[in-house]
PDB file of N, CA and C in Angstrom:
ATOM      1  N   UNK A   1     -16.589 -17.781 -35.464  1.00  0.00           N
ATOM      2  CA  UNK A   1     -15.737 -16.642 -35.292  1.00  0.00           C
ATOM      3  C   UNK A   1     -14.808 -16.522 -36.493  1.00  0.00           C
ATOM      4  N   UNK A   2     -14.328 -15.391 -36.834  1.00  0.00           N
ATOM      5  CA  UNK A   2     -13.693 -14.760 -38.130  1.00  0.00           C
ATOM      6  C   UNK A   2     -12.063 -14.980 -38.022  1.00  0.00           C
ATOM      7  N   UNK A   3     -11.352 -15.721 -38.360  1.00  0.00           N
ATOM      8  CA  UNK A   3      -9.799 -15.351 -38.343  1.00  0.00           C
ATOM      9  C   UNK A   3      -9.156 -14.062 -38.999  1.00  0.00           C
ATOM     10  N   UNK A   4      -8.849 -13.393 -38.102  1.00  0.00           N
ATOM     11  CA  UNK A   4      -8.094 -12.170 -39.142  1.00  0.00           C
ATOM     12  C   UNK A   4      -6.895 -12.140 -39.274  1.00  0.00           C
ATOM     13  N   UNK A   5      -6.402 -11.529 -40.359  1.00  0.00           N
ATOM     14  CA  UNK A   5      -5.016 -11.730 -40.426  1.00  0.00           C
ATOM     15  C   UNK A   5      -3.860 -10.936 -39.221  1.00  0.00           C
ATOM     16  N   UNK A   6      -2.996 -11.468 -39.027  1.00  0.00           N
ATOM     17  CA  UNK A   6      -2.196 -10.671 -38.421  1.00  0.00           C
ATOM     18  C   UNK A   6      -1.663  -9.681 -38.401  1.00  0.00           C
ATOM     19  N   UNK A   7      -1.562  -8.286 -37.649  1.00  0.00           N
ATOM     20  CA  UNK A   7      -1.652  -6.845 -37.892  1.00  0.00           C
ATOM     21  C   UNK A   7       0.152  -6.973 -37.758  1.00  0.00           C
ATOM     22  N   UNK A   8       0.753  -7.552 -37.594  1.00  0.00           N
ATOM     23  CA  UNK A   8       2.333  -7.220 -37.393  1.00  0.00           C
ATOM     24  C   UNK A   8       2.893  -7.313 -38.851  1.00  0.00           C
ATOM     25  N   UNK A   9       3.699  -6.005 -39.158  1.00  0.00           N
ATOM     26  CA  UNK A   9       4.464  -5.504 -40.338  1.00  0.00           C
ATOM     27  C   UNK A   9       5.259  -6.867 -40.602  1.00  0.00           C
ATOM     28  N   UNK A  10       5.077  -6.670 -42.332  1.00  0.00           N
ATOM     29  CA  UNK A  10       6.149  -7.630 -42.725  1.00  0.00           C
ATOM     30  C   UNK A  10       7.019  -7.098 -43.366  1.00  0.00           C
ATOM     31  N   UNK A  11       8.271  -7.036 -42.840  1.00  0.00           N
ATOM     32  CA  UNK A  11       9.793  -6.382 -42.704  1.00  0.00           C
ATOM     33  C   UNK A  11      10.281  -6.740 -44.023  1.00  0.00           C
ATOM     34  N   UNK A  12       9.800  -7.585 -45.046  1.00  0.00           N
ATOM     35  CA  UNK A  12      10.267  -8.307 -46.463  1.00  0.00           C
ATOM     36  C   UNK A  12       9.584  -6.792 -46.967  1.00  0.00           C
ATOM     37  N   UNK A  13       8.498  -6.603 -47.329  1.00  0.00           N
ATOM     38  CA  UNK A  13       7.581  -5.595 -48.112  1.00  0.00           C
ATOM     39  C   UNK A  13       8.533  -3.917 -47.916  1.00  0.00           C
ATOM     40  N   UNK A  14       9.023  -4.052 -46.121  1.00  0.00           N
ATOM     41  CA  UNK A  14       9.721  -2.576 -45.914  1.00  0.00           C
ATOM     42  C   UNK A  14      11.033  -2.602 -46.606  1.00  0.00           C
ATOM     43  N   UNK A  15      11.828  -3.813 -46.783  1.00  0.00           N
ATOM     44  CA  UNK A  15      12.564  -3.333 -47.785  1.00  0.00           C
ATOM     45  C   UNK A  15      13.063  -3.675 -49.109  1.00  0.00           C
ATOM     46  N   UNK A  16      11.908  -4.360 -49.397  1.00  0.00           N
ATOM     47  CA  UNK A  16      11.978  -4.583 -51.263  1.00  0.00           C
ATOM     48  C   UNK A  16      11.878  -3.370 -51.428  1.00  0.00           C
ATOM     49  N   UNK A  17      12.691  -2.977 -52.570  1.00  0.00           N
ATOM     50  CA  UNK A  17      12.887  -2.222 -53.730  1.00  0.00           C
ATOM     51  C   UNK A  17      11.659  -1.978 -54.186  1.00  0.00           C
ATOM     52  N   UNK A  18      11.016  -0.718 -54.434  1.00  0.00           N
ATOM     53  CA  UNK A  18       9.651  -0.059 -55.158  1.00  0.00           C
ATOM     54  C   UNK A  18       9.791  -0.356 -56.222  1.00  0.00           C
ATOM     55  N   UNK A  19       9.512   0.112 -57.470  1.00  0.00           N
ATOM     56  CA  UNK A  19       9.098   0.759 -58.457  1.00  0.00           C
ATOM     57  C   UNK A  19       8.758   2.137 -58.222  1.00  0.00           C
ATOM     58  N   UNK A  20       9.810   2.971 -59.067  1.00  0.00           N
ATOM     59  CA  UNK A  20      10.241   4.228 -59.318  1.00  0.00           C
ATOM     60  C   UNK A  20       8.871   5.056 -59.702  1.00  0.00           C
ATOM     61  N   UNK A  21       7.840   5.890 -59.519  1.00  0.00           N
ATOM     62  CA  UNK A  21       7.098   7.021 -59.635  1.00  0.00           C
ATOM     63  C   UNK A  21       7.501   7.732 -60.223  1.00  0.00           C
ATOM     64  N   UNK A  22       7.306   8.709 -61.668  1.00  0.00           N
ATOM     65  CA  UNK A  22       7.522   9.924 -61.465  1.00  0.00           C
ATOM     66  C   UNK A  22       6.994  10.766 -61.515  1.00  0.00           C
ATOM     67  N   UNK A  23       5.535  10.708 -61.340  1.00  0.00           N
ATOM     68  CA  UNK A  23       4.567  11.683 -61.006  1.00  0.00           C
ATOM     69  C   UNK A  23       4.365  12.434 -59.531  1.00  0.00           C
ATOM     70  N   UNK A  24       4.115  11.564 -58.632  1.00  0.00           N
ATOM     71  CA  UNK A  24       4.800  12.485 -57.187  1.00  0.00           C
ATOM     72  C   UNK A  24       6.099  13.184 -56.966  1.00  0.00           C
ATOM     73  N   UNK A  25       7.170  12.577 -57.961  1.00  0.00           N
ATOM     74  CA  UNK A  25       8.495  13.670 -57.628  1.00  0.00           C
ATOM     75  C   UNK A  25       7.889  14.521 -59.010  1.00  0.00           C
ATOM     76  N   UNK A  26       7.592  14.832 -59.672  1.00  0.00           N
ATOM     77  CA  UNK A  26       7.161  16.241 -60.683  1.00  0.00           C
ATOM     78  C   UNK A  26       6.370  17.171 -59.878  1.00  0.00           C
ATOM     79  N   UNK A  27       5.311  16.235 -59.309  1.00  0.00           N
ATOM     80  CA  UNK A  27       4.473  17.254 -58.327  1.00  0.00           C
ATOM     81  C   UNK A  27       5.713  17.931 -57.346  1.00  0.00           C
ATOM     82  N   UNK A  28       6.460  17.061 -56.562  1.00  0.00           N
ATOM     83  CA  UNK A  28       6.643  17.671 -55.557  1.00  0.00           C
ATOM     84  C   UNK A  28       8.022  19.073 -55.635  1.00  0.00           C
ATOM     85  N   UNK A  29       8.679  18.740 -56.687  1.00  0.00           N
ATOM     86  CA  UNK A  29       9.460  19.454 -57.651  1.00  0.00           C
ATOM     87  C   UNK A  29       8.812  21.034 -58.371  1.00  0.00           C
ATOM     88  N   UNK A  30       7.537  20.730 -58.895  1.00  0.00           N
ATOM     89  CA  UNK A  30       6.914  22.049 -59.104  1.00  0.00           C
ATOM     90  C   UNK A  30       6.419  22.457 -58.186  1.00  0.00           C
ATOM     91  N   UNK A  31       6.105  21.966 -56.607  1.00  0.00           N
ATOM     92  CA  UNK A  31       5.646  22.642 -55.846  1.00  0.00           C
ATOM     93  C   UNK A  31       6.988  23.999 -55.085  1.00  0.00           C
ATOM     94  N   UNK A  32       7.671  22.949 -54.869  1.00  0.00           N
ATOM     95  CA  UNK A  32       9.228  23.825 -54.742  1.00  0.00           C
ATOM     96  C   UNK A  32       9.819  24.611 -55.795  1.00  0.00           C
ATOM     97  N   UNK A  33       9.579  24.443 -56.844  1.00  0.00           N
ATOM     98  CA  UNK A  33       9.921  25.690 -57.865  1.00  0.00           C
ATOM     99  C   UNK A  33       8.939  27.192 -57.979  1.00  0.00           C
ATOM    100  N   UNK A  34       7.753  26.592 -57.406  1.00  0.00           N
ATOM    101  CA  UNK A  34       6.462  27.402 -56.937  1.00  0.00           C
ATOM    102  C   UNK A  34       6.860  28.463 -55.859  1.00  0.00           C
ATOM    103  N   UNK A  35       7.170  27.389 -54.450  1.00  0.00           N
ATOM    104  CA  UNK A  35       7.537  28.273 -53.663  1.00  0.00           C
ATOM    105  C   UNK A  35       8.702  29.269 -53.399  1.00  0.00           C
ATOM    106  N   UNK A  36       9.703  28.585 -54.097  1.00  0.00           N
ATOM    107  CA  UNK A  36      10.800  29.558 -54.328  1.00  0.00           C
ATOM    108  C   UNK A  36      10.535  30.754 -55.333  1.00  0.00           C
ATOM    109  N   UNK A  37       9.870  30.497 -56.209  1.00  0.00           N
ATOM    110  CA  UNK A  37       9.435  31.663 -57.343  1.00  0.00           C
ATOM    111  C   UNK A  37       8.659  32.890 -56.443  1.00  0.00           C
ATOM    112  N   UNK A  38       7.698  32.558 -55.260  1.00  0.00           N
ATOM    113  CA  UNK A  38       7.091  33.005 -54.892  1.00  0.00           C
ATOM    114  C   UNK A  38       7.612  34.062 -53.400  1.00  0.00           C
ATOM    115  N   UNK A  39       8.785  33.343 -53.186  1.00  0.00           N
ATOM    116  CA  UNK A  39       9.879  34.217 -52.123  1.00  0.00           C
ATOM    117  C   UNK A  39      11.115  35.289 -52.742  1.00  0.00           C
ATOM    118  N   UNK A  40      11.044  34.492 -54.121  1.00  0.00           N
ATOM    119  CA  UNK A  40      12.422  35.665 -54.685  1.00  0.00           C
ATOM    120  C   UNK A  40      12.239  36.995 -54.456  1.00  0.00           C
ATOM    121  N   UNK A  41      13.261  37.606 -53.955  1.00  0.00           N
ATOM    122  CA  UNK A  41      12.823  38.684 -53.904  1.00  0.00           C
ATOM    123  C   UNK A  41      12.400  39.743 -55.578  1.00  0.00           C
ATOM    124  N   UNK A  42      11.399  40.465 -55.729  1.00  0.00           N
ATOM    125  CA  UNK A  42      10.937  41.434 -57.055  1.00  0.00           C
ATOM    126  C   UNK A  42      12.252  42.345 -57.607  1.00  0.00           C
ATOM    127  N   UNK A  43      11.941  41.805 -58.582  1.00  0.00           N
ATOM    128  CA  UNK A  43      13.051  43.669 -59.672  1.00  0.00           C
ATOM    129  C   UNK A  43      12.267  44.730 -59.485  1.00  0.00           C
ATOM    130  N   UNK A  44      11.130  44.854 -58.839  1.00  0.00           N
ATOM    131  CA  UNK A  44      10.075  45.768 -59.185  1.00  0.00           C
ATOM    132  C   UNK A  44      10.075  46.290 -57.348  1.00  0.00           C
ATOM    133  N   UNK A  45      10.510  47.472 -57.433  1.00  0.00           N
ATOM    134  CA  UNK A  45      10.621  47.799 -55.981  1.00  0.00           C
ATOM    135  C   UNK A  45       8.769  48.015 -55.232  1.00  0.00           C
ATOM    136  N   UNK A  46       8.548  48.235 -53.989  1.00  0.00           N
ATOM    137  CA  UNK A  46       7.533  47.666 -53.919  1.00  0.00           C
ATOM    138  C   UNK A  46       7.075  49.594 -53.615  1.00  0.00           C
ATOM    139  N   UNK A  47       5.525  49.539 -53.716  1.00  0.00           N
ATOM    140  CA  UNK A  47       4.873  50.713 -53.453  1.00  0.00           C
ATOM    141  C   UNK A  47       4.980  51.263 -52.047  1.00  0.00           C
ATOM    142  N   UNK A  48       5.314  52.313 -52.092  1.00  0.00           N
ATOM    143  CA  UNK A  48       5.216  52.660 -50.207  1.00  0.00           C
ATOM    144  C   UNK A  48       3.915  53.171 -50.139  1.00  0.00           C
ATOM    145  N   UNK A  49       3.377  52.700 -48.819  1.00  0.00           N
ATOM    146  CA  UNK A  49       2.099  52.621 -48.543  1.00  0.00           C
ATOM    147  C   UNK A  49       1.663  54.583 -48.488  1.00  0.00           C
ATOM    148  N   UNK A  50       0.269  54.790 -48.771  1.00  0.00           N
ATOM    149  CA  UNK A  50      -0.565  55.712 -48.350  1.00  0.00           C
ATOM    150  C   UNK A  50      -0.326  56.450 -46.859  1.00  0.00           C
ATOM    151  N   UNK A  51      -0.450  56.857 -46.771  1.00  0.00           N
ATOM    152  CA  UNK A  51      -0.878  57.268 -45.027  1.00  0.00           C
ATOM    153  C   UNK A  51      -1.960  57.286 -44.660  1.00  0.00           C
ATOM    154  N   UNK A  52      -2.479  57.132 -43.579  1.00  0.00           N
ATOM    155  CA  UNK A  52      -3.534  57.184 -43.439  1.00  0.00           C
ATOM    156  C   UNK A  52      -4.121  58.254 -43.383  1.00  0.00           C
ATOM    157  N   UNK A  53      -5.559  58.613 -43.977  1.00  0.00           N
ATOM    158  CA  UNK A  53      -5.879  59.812 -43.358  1.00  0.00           C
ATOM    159  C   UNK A  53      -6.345  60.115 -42.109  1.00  0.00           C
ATOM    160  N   UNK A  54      -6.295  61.444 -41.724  1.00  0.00           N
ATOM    161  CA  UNK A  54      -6.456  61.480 -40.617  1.00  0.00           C
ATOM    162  C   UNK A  54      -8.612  60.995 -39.828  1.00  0.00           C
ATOM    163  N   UNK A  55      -8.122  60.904 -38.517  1.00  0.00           N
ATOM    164  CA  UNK A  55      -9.374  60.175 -38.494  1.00  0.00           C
ATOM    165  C   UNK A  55     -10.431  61.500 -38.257  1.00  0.00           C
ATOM    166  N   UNK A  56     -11.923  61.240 -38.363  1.00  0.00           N
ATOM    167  CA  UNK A  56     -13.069  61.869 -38.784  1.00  0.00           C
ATOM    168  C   UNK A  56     -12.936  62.507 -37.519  1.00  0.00           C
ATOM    169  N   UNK A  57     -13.445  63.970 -37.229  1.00  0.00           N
ATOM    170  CA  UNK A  57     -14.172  64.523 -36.057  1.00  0.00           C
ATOM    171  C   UNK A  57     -15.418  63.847 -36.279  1.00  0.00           C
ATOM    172  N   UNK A  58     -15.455  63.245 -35.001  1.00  0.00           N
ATOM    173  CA  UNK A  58     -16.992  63.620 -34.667  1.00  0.00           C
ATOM    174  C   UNK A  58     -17.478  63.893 -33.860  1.00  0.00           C
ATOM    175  N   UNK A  59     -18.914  64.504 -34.296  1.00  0.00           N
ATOM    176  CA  UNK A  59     -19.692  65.735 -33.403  1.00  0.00           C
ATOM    177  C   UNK A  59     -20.721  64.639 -32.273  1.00  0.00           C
ATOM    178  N   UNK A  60     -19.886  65.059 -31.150  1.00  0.00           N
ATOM    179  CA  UNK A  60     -21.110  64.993 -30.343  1.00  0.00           C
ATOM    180  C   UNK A  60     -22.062  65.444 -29.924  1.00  0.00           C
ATOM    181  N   UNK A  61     -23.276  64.836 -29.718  1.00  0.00           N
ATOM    182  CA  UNK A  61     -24.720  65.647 -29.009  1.00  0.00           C
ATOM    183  C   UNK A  61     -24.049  65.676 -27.778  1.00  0.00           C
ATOM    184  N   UNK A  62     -24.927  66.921 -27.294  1.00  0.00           N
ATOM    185  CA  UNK A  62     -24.513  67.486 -25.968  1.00  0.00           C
ATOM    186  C   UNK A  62     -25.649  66.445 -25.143  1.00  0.00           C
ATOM    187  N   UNK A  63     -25.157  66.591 -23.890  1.00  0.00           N
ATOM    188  CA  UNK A  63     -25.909  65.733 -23.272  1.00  0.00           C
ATOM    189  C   UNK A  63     -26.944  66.086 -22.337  1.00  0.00           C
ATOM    190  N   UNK A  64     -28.140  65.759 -22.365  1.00  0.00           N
ATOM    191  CA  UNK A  64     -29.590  66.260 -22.071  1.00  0.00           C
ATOM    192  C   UNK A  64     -29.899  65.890 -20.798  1.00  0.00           C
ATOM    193  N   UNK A  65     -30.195  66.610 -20.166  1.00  0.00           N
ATOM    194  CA  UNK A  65     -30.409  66.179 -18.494  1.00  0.00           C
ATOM    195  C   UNK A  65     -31.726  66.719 -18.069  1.00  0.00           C
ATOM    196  N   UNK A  66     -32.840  65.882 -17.922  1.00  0.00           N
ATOM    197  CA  UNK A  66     -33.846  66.314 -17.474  1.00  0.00           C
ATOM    198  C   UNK A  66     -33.784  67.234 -16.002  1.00  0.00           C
ATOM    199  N   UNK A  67     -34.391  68.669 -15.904  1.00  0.00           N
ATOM    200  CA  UNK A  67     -34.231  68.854 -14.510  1.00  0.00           C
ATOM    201  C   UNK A  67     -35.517  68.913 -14.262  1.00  0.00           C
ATOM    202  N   UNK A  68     -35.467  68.131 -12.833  1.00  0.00           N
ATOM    203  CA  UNK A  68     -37.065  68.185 -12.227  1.00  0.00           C
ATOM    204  C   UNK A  68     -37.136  69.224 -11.321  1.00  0.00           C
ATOM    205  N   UNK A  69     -38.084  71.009 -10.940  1.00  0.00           N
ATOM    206  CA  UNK A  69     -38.126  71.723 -10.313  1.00  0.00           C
ATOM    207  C   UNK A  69     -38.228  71.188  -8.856  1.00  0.00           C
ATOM    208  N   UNK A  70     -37.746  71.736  -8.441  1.00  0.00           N
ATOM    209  CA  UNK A  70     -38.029  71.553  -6.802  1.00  0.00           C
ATOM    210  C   UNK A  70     -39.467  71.531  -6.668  1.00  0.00           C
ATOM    211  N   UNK A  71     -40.077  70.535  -5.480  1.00  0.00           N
ATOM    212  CA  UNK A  71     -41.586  71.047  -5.463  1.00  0.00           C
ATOM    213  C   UNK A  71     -41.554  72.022  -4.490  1.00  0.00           C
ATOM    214  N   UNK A  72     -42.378  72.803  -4.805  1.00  0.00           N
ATOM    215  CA  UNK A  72     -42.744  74.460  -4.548  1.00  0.00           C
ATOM    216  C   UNK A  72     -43.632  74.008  -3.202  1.00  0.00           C
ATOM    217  N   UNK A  73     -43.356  74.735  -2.392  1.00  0.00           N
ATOM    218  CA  UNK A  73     -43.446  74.882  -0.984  1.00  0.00           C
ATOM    219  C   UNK A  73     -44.693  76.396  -0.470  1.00  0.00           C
ATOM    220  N   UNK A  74     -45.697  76.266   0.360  1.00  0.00           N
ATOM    221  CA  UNK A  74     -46.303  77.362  -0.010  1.00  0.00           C
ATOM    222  C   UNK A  74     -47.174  76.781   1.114  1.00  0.00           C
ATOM    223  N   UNK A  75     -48.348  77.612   0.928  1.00  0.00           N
ATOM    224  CA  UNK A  75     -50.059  77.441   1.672  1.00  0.00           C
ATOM    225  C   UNK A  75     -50.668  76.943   1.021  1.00  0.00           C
ATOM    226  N   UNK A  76     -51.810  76.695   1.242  1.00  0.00           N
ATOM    227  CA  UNK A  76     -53.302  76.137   0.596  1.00  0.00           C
ATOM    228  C   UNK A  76     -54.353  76.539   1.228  1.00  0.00           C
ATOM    229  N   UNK A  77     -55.634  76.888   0.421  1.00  0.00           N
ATOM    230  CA  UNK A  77     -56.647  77.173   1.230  1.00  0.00           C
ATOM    231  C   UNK A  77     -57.471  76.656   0.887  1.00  0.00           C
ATOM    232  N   UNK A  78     -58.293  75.917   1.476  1.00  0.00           N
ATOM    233  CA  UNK A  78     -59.041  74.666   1.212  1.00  0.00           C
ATOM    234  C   UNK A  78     -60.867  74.907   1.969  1.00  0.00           C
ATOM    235  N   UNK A  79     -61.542  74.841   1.619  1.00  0.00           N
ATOM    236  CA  UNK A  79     -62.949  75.719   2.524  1.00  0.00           C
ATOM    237  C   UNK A  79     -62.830  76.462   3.572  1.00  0.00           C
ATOM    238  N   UNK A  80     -61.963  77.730   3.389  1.00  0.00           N
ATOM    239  CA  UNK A  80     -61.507  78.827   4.139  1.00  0.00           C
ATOM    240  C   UNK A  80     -60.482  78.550   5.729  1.00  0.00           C
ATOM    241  N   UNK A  81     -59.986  77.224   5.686  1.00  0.00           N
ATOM    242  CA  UNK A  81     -59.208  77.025   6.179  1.00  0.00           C
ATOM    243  C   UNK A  81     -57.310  77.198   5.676  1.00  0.00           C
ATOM    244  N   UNK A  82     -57.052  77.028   6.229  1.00  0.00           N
ATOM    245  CA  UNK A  82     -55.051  77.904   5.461  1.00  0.00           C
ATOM    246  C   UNK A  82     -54.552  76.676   6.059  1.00  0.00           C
ATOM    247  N   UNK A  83     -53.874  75.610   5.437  1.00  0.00           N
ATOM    248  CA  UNK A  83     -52.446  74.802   6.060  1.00  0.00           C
ATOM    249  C   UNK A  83     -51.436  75.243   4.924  1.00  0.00           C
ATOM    250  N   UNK A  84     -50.168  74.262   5.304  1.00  0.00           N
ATOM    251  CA  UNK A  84     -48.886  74.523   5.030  1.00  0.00           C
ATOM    252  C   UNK A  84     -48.412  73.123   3.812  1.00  0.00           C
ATOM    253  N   UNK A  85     -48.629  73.153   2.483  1.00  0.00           N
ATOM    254  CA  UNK A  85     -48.657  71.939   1.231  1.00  0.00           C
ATOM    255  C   UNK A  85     -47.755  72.697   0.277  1.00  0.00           C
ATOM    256  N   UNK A  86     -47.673  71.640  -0.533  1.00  0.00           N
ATOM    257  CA  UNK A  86     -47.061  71.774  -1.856  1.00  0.00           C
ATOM    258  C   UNK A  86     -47.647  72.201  -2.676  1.00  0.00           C
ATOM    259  N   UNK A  87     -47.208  72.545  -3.809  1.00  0.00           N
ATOM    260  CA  UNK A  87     -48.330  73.474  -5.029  1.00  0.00           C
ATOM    261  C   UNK A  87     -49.258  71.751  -5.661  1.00  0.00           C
ATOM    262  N   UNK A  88     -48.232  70.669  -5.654  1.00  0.00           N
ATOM    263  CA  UNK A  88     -49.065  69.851  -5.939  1.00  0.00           C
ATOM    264  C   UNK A  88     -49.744  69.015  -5.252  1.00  0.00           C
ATOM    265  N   UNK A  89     -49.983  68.895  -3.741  1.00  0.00           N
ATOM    266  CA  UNK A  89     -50.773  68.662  -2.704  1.00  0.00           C
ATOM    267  C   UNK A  89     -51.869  69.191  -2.642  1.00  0.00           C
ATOM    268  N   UNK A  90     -51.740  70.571  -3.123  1.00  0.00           N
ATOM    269  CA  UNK A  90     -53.089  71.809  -2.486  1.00  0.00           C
ATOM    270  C   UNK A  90     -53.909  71.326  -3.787  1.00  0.00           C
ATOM    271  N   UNK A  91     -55.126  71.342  -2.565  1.00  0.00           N
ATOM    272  CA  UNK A  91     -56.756  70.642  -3.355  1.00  0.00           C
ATOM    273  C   UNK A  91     -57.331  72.342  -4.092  1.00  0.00           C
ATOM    274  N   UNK A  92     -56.613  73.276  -3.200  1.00  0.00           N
ATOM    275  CA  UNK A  92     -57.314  74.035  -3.365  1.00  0.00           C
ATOM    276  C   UNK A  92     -56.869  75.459  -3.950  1.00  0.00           C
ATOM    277  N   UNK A  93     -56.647  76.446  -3.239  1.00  0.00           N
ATOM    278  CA  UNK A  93     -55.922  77.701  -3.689  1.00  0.00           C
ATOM    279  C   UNK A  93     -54.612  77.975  -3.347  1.00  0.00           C
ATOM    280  N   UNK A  94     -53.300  78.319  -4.496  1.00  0.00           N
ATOM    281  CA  UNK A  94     -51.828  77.799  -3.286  1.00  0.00           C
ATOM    282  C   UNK A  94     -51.736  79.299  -3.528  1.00  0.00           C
ATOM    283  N   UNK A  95     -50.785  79.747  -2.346  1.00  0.00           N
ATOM    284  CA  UNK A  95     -50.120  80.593  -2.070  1.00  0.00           C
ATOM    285  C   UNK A  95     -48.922  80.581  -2.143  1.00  0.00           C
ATOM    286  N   UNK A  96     -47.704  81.565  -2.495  1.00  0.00           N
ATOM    287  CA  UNK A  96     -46.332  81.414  -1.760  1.00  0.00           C
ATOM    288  C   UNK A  96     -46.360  82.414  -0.094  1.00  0.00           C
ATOM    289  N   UNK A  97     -47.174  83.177  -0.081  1.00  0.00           N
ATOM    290  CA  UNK A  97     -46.682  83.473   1.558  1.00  0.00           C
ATOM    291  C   UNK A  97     -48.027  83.170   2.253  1.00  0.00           C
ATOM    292  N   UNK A  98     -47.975  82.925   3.647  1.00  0.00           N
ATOM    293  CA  UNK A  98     -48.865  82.798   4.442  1.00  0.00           C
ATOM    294  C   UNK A  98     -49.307  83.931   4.444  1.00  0.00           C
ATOM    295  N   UNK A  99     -49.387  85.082   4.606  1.00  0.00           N
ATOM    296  CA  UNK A  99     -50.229  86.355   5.227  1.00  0.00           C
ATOM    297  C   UNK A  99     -50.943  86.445   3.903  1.00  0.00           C
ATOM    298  N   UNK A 100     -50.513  86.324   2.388  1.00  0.00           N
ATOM    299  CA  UNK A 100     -51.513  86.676   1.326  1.00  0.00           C
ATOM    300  C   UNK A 100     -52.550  85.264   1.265  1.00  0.00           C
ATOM    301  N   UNK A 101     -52.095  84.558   1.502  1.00  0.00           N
ATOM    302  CA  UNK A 101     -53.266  83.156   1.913  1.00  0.00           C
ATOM    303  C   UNK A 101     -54.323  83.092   2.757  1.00  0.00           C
ATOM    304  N   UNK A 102     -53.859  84.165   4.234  1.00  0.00           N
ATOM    305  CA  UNK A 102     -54.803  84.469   5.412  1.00  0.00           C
ATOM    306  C   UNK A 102     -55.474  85.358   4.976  1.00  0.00           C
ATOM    307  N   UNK A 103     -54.984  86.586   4.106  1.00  0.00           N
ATOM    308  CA  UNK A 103     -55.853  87.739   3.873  1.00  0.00           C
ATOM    309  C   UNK A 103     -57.150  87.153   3.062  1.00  0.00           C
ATOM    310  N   UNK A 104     -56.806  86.205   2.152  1.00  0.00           N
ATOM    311  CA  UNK A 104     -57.908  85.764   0.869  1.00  0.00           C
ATOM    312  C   UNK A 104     -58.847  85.139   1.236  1.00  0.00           C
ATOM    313  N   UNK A 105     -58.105  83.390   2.001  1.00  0.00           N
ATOM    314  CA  UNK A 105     -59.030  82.471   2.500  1.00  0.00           C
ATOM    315  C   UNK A 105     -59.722  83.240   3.861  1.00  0.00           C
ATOM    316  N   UNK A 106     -59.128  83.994   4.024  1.00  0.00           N
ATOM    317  CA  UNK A 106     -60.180  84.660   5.708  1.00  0.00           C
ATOM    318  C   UNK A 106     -61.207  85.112   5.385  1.00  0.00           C
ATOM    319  N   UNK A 107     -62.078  85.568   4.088  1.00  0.00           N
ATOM    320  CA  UNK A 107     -62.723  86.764   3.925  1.00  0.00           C
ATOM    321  C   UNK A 107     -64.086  85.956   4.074  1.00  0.00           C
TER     322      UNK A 107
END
């Protein structure tokens, strides 16, 4: 089995004295001269916006509605017999009135 070292901080290392950097304080110095440069307010007053234009008409298609006719209601005369069908039921000859259906198919 492996001995590992002990994970508890050694309190000597937290407060010896570093050695001074001065490359992270330059960075962190031009980053703040950055951001302040970048909030000042402009000498240059700012553009007032466009308006918008106004928005497009658009054309609608009208809207298409299939109509299905009523089915047509009538006679039929079928080997000289007369009943009472639809124009698309009748096998045979349609009528709209019964008496011009009796006169034809009767003969």
């Amino acid at each position: 089995m492996r001995d590992f070292p002990a994970m508890e901080p050694n309190l000597d290392d937290l407060f010896r004295p570093k050695r001074f950097r001065l490359q992270p304080v330059i960075v962190i110095l031009l980053l703040c001269v950055l951001g302040i440069w970048m909030l000042w307010p402009s000498s240059h007053p700012h553009r007032t916006p466009r308006p918008a234009p106004p928005p497009k008409k658009t054309v609608t298609s009208p809207l298409y509605v299939t109509v299905v006719p009523e089915e047509e209601s009538g006679w039929c005369c079928v080997a000289g017999k007369v009943s009472a069908a639809s124009r698309a039921a009748c096998k045979g000859t349609f009528f709209a009135k019964e008496e011009e259906a009796q006169k034809v198919c009767g003969k």
